[in-house]
N, C-alpha and C. Protein backbone atom coordinates (compact mmCIF):
# COMPACT_ATOMS: atom_id res chain seq x y z
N UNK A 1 -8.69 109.41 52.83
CA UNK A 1 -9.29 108.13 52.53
C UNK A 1 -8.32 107.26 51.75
N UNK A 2 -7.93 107.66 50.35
CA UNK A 2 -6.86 106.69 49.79
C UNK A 2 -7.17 106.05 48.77
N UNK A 3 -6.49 105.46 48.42
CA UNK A 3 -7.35 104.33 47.43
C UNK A 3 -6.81 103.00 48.41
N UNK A 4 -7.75 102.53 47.39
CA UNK A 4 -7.92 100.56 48.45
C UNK A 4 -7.05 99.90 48.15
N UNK A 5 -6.77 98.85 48.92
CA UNK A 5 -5.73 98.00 49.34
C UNK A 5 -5.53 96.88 47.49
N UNK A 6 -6.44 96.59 47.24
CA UNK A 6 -6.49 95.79 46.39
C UNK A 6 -6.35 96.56 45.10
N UNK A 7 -6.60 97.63 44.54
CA UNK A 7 -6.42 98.92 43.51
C UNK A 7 -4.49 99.15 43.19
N UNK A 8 -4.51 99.42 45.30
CA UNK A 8 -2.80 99.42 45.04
C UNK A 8 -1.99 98.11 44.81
N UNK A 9 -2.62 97.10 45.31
CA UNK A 9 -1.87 95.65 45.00
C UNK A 9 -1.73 95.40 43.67
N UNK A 10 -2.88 95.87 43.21
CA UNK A 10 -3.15 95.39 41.18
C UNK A 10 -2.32 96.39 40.71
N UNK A 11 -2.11 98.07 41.32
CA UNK A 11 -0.50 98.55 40.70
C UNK A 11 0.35 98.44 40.57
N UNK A 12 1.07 97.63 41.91
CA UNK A 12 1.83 97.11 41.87
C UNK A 12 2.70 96.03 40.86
N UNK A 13 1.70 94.98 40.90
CA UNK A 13 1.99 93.86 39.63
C UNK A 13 1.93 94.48 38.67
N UNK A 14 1.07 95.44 38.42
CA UNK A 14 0.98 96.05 36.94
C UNK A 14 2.59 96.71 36.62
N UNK A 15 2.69 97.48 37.43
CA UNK A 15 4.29 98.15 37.52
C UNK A 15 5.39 96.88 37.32
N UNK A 16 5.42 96.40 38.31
CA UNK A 16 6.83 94.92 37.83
C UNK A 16 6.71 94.62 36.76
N UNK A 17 5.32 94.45 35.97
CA UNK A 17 5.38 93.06 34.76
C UNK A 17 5.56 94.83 33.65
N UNK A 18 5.28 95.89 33.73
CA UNK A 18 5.77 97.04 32.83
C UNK A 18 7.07 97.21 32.97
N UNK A 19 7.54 96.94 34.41
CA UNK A 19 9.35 97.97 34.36
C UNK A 19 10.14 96.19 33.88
N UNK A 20 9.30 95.33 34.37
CA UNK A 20 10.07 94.05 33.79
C UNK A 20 10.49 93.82 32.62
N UNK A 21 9.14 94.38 31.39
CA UNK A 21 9.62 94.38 29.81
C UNK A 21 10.47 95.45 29.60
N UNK A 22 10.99 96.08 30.57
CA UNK A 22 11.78 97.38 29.67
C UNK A 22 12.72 97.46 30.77
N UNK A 23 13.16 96.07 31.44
CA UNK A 23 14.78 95.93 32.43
C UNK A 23 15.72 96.34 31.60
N UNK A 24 15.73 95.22 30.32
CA UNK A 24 16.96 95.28 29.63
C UNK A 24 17.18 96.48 29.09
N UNK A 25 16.59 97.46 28.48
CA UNK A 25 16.29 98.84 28.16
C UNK A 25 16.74 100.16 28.98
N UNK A 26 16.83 99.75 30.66
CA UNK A 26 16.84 101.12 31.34
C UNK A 26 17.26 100.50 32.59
N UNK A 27 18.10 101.51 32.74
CA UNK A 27 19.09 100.68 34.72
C UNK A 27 17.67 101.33 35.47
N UNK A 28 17.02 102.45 35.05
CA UNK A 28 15.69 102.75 35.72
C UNK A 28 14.69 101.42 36.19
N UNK A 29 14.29 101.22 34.69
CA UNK A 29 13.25 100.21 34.96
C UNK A 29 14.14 98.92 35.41
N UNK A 30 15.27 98.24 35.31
CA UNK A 30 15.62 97.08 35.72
C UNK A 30 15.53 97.65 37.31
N UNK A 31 15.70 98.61 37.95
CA UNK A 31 15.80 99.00 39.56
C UNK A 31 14.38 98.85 39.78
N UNK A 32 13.30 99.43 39.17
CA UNK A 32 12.23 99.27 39.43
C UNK A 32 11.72 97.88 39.79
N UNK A 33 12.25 97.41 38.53
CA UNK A 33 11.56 95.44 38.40
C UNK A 33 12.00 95.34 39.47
N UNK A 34 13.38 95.16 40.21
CA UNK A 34 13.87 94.54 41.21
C UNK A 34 13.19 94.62 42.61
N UNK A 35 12.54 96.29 42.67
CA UNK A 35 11.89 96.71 43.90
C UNK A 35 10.66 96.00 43.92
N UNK A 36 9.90 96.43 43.02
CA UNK A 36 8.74 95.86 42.53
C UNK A 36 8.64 94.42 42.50
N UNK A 37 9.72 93.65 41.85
CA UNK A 37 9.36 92.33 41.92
C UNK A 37 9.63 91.56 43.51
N UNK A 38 10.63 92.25 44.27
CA UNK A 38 10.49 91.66 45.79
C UNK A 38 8.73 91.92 46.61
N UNK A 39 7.87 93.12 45.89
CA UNK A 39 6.84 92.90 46.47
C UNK A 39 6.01 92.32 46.06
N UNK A 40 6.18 91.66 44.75
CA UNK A 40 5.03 90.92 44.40
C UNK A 40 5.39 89.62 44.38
N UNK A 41 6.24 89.02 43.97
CA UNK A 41 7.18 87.76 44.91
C UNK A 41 7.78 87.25 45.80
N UNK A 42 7.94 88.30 46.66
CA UNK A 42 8.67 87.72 48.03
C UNK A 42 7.99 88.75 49.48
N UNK A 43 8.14 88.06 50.44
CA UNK A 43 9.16 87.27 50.94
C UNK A 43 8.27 85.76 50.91
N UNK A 44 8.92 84.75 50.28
CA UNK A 44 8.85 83.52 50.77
C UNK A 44 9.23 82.95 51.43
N UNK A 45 8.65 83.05 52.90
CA UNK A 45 9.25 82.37 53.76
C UNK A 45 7.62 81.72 54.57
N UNK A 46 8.24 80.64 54.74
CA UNK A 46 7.05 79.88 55.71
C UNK A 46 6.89 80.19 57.07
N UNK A 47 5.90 80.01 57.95
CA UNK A 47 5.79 80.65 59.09
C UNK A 47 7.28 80.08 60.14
N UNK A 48 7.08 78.66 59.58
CA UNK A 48 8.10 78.10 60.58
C UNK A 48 9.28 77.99 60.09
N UNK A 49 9.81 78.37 59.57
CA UNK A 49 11.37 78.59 59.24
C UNK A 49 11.74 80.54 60.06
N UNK A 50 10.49 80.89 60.42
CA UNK A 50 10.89 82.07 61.50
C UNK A 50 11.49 81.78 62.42
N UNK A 51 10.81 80.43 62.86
CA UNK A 51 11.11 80.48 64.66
C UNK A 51 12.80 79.75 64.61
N UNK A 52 13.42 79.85 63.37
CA UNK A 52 14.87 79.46 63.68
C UNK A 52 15.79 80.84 64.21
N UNK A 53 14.77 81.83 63.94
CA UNK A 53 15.43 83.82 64.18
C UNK A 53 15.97 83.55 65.75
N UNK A 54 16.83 84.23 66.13
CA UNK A 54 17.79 84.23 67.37
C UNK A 54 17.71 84.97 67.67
N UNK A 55 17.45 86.48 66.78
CA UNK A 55 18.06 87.64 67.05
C UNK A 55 16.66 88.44 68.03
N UNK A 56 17.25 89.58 68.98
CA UNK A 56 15.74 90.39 69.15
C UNK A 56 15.46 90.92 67.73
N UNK A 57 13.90 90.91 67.77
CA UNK A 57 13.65 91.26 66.56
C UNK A 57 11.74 92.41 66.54
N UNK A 58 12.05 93.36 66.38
CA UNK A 58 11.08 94.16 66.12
C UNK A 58 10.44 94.03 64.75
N UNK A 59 8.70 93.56 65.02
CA UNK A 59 8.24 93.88 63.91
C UNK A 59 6.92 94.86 63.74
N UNK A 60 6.95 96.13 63.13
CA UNK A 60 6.55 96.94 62.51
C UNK A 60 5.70 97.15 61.75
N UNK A 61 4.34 97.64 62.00
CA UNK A 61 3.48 97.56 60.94
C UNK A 61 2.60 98.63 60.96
N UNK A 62 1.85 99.23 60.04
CA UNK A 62 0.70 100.40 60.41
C UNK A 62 -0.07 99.76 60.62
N UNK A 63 -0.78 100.43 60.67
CA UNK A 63 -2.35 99.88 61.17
C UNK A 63 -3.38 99.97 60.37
N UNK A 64 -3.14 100.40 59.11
CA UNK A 64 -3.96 100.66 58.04
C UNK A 64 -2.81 99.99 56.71
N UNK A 65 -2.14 98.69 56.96
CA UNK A 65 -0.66 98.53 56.13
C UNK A 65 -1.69 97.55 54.55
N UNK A 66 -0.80 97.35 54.27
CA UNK A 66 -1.48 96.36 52.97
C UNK A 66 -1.27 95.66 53.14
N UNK A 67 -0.48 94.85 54.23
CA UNK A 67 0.15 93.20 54.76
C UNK A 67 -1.16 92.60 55.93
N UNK A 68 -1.78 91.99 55.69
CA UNK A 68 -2.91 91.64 56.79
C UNK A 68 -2.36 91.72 58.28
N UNK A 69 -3.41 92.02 58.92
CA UNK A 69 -2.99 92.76 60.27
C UNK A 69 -2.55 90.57 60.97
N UNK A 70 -3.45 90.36 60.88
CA UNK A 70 -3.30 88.80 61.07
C UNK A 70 -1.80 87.91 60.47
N UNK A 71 -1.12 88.42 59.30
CA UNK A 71 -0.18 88.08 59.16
C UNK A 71 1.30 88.66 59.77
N UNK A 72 1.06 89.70 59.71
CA UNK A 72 2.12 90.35 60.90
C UNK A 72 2.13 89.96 62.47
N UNK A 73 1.07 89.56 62.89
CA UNK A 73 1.17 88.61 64.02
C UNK A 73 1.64 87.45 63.62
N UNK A 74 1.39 86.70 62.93
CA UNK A 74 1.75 85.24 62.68
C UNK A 74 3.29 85.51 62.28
N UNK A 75 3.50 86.43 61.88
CA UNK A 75 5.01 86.48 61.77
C UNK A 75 5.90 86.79 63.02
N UNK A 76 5.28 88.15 63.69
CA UNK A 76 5.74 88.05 65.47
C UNK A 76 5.68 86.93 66.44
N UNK A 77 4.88 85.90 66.09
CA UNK A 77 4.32 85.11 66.93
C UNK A 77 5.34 83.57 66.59
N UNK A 78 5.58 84.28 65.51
CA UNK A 78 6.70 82.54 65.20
C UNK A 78 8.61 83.28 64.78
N UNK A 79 8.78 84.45 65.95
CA UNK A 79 9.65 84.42 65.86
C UNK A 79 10.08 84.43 67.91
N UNK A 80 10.85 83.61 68.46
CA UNK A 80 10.98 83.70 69.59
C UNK A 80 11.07 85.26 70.49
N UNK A 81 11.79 85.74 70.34
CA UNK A 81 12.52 86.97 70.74
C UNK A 81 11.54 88.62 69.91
N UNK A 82 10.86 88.02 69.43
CA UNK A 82 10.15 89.38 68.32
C UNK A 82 9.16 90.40 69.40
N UNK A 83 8.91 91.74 69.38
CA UNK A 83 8.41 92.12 69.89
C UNK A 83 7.58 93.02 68.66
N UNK A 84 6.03 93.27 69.01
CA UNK A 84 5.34 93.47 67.56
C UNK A 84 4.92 95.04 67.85
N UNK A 85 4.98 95.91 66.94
CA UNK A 85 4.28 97.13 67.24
C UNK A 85 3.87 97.93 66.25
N UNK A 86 2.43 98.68 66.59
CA UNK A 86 1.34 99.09 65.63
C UNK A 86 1.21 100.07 65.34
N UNK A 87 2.02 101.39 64.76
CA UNK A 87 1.85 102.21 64.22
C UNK A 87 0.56 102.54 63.49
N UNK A 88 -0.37 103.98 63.94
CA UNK A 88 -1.01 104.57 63.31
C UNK A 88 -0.89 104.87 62.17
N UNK A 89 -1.31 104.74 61.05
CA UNK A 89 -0.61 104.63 59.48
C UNK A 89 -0.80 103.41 58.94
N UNK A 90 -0.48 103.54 57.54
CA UNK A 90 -0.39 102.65 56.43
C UNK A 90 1.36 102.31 55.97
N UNK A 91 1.73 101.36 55.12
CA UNK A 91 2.63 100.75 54.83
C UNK A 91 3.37 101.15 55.01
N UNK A 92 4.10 103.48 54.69
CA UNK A 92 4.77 103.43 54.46
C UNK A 92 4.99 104.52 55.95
N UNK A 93 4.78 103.94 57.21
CA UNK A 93 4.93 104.41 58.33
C UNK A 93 6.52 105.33 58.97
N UNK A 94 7.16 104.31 58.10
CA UNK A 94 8.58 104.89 58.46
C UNK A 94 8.81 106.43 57.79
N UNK A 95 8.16 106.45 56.57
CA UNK A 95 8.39 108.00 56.23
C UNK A 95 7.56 108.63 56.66
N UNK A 96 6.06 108.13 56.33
CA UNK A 96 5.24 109.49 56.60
C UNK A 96 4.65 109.64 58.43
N UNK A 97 5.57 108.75 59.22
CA UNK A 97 5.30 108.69 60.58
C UNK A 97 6.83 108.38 60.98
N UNK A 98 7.55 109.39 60.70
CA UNK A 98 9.06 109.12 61.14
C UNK A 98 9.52 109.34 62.21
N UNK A 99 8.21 109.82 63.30
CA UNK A 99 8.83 110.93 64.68
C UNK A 99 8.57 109.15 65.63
N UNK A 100 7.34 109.04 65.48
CA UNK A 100 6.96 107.83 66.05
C UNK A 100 7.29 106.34 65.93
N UNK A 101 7.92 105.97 64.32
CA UNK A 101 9.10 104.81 64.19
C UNK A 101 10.22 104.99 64.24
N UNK A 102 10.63 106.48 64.36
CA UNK A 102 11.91 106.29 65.53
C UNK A 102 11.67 106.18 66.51
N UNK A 103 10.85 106.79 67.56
CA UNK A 103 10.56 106.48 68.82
C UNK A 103 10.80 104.99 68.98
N UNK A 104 9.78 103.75 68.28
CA UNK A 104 9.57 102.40 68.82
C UNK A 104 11.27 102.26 68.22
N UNK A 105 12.34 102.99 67.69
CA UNK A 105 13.29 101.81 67.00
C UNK A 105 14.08 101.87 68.35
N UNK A 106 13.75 102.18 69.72
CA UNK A 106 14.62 102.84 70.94
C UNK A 106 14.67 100.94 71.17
N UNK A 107 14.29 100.38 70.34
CA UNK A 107 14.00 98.99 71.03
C UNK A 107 15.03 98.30 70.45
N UNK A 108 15.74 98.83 69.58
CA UNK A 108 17.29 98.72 69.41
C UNK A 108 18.48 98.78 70.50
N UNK A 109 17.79 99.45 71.38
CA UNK A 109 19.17 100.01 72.26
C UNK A 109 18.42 99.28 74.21
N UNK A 110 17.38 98.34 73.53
CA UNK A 110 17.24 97.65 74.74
C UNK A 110 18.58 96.45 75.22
């Protein structure tokens, strides 16, 4: 079952704004802030500054992820060349489903 999407989001911030007061203190916690603070601040990017992407581009998501299933389309959908795919799993699909996101990464070697 897990815990809920919103439990882990509020850990998250909780973690950045903790490893944030104790950056200057520890190359630990400044690595932490840094990880931590790209998920609770970024990515800022607007839908339409995607569709300037050129490249093929695979995007990746579980199916149980913490990124709305609706926003990972809107992100496939405003990149020309993107092809979108839905892993069984939650966020962290690439490790704990590694047999099957290697399988889809064959879309590298299209």
């Amino acid at each position: 079952m897990g815990i809920s999407v919103v439990y882990l989001i509020c850990l998250i911030i909780v973690g950045y704004k903790i490893a944030r007061n104790f950056a200057d203190k520890s190359d630990s916690a400044r690595l932490n802030a840094e990880m931590l603070g790209l998920m609770v601040n970024e990515p800022n990017v607007k839908p339409g500054e995607l569709t300037g992407i050129q490249a093929k581009t695979l995007v990746i998501a579980g199916t149980n992820n913490m990124i709305k299933e609706e926003h990972t389309r809107q992100i496939a959908n405003n990149i020309q060349s993107a092809e979108l795919v839905f892993i069984k799993g939650n966020h962290f699909i690439a490790n704990k489903c590694s047999k099957e996101f290697n399988r889809v990464l064959g879309f590298l070697h299209k």
